[in-house]
Protein backbone atom coordinates (compact mmCIF):
# COMPACT_ATOMS: atom_id res chain seq x y z
CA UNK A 1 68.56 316.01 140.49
CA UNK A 2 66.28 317.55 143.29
CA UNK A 3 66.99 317.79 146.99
CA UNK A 4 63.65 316.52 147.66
CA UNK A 5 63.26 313.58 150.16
CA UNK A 6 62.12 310.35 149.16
CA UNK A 7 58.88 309.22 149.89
CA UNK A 8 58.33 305.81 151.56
CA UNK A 9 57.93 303.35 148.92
CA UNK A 10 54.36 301.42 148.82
CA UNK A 11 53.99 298.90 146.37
CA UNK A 12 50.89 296.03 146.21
CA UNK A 13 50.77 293.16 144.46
CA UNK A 14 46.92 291.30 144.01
CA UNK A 15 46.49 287.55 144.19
CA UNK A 16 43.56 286.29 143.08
CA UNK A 17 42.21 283.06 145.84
CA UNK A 18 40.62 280.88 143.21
CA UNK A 19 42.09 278.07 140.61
CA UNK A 20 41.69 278.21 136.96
CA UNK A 21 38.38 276.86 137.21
CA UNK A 22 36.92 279.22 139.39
CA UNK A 23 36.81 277.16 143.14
CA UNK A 24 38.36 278.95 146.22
CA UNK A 25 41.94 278.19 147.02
CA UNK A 26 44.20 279.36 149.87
CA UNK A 27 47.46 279.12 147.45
CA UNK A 28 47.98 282.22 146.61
CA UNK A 29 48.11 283.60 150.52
CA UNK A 30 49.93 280.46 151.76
CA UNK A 31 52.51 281.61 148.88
CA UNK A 32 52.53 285.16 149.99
CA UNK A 33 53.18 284.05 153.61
CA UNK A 34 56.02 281.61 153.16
CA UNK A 35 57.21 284.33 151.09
CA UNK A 36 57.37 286.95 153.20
CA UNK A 37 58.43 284.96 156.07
CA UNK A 38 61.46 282.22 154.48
CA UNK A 39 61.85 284.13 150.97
CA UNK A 40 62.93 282.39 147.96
CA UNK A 41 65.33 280.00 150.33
CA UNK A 42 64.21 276.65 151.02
CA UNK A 43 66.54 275.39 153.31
CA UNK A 44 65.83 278.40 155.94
CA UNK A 45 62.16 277.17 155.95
CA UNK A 46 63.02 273.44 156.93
CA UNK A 47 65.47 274.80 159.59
CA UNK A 48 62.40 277.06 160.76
CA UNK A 49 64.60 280.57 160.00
CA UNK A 50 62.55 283.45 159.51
CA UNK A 51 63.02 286.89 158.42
CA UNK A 52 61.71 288.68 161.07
CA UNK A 53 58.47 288.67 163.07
CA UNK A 54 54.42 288.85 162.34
CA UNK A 55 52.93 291.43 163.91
CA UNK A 56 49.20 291.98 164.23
CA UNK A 57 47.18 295.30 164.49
CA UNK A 58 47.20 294.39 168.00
CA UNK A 59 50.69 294.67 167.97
CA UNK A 60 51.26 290.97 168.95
CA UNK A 61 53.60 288.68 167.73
CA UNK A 62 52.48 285.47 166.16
CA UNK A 63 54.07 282.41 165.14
CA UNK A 64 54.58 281.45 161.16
CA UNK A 65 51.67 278.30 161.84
CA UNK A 66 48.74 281.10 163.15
CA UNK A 67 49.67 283.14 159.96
CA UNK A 68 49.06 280.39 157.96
CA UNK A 69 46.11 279.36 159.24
CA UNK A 70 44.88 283.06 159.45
CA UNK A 71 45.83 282.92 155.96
CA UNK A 72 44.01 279.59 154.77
CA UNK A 73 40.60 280.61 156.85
CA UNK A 74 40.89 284.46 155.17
CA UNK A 75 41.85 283.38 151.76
CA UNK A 76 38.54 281.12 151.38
CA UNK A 77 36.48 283.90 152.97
CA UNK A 78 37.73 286.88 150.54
CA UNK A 79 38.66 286.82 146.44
CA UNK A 80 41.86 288.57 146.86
CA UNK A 81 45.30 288.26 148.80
CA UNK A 82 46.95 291.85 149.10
CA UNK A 83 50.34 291.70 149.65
CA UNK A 84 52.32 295.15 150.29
CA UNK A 85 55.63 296.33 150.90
CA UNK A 86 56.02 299.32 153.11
CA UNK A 87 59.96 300.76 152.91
CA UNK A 88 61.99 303.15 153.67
CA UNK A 89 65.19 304.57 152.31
CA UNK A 90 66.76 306.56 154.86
CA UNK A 91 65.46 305.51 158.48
CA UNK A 92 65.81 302.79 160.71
CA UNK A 93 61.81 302.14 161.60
CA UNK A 94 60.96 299.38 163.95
CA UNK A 95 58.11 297.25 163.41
CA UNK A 96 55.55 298.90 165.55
CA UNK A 97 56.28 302.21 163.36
CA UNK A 98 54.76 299.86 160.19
CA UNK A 99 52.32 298.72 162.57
CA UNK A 100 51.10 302.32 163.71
CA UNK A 101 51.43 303.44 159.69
CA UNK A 102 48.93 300.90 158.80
CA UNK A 103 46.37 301.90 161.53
CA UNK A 104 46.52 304.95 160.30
CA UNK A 105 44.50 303.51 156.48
CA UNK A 106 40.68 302.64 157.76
CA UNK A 107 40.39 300.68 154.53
CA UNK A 108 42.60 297.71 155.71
CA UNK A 109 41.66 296.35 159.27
CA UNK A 110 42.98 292.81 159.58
CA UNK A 111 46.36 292.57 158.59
CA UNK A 112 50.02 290.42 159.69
CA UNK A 113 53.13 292.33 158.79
CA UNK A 114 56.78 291.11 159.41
CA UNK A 115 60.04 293.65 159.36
CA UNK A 116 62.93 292.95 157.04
CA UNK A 117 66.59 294.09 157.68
CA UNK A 118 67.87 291.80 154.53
CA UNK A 119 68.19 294.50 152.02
CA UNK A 120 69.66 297.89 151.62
CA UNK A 121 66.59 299.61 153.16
CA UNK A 122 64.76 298.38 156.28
CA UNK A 123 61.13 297.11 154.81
CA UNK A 124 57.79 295.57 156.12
CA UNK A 125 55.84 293.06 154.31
CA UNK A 126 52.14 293.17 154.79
CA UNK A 127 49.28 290.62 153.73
CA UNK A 128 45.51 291.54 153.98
CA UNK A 129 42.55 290.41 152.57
CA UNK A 130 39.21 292.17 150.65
CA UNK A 131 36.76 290.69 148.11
CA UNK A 132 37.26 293.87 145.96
CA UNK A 133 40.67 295.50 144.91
CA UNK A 134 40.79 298.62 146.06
CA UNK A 135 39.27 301.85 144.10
CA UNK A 136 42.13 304.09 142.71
CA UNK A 137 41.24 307.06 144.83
CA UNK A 138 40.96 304.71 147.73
CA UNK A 139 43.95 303.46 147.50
CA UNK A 140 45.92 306.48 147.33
CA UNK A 141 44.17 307.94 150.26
CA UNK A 142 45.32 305.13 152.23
CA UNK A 143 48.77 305.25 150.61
CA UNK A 144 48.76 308.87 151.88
CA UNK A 145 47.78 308.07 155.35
CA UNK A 146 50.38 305.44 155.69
CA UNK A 147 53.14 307.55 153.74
CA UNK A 148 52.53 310.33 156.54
CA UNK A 149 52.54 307.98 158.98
CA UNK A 150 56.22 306.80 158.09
CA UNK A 151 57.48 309.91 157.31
CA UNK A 152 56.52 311.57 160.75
CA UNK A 153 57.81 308.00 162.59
CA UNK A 154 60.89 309.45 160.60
CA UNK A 155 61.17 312.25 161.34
CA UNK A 156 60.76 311.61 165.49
CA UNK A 157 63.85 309.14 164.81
CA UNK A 158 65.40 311.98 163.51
CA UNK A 159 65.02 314.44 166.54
CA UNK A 160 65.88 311.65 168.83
CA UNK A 161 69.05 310.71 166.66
CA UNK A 162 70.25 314.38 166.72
CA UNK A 163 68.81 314.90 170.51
CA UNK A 164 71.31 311.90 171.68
CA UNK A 165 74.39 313.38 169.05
CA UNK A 166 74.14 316.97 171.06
CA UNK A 167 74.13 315.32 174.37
CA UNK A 168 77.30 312.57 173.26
CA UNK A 169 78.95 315.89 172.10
CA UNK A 170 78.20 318.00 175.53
CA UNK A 171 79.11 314.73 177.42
CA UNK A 172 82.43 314.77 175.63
CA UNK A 173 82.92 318.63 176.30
CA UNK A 174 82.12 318.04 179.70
CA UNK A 175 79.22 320.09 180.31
CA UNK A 176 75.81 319.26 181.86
CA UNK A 177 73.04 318.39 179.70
CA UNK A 178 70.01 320.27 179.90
CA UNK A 179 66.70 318.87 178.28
CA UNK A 180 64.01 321.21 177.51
């Protein structure tokens, strides 16, 4: 067993945009979407009850119906849906620390993302769209860049966690708090 700390988990899965005889189809990424937005239950996406939000790289929300017509349009423009999960095991994040992660890879530029709280670690979703699958090295240079990304988003949680413990502890001594 080693004391080392796990890295943030990034996982994609590829979906080609064509049918089995070769014409374009926006399946796939209309999939992904309601996916990543209802999961596997029905009934939450006739009541309209997402997981979380989308974010875009400009950091704005969006509703479910501009994802999936952001979605249609970029699935018959590109061969591929990308859809990758971002998570982390031991903080907290917000979604504008996934957001800032994934500016930090130049290969992916357009992107939607949406934050999930429904499992044991908090997670982020993220769909994007290329005509080529990514090249091995560039893949894992971008992994890198986003792993970093996290982990130093993590870390800052960290200082501020223990920054707010000592002051709840000097508070309850009664001293004055001084920040430096």
């Amino acid at each position: 067993m080693t004391n080392k700390q796990p890295l943030p988990f990034i996982g994609v899965r590829i979906h080609r945009n064509r049918t089995a005889s070769g014409r374009r189809s926006s399946t796939p990424a209309r999939r992904a979407a309601r996916y990543v937005a209802y999961g596997r239950d029905l009934a939450a996406e006739t009541k309209g009850k997402q997981r979380g939000l989308w974010y875009g790289p400009d950091g704005k929300v969006h509703n479910h119906q501009e994802i999936l017509a952001w979605a249609r349009q970029e699935a018959f423009g590109h061969r591929y849906t990308f859809e990758a999960v971002l998570s982390m095991q031991r903080a907290n994040l917000a979604a504008a620390d996934f957001c800032r992660a994934m500016e930090q890879g130049e290969s992916i530029q357009d992107w939607r993302l949406m934050l999930h709280r429904d499992t044991a670690h908090r997670h982020a979703h993220v769909l994007f769209f290329r005509d080529k699958r990514l090249e091995k090295a560039q893949f894992l240079a971008w992994q890198q860049k986003v792993r970093e990304a996290l982990l130093q988003s993590e870390k800052q949680q960290a200082a501020e966690q223990q920054i707010q413990h000592e002051m709840s502890a000097a508070k309850a001594r009664g001293m004055e708090v001084e920040l430096t």
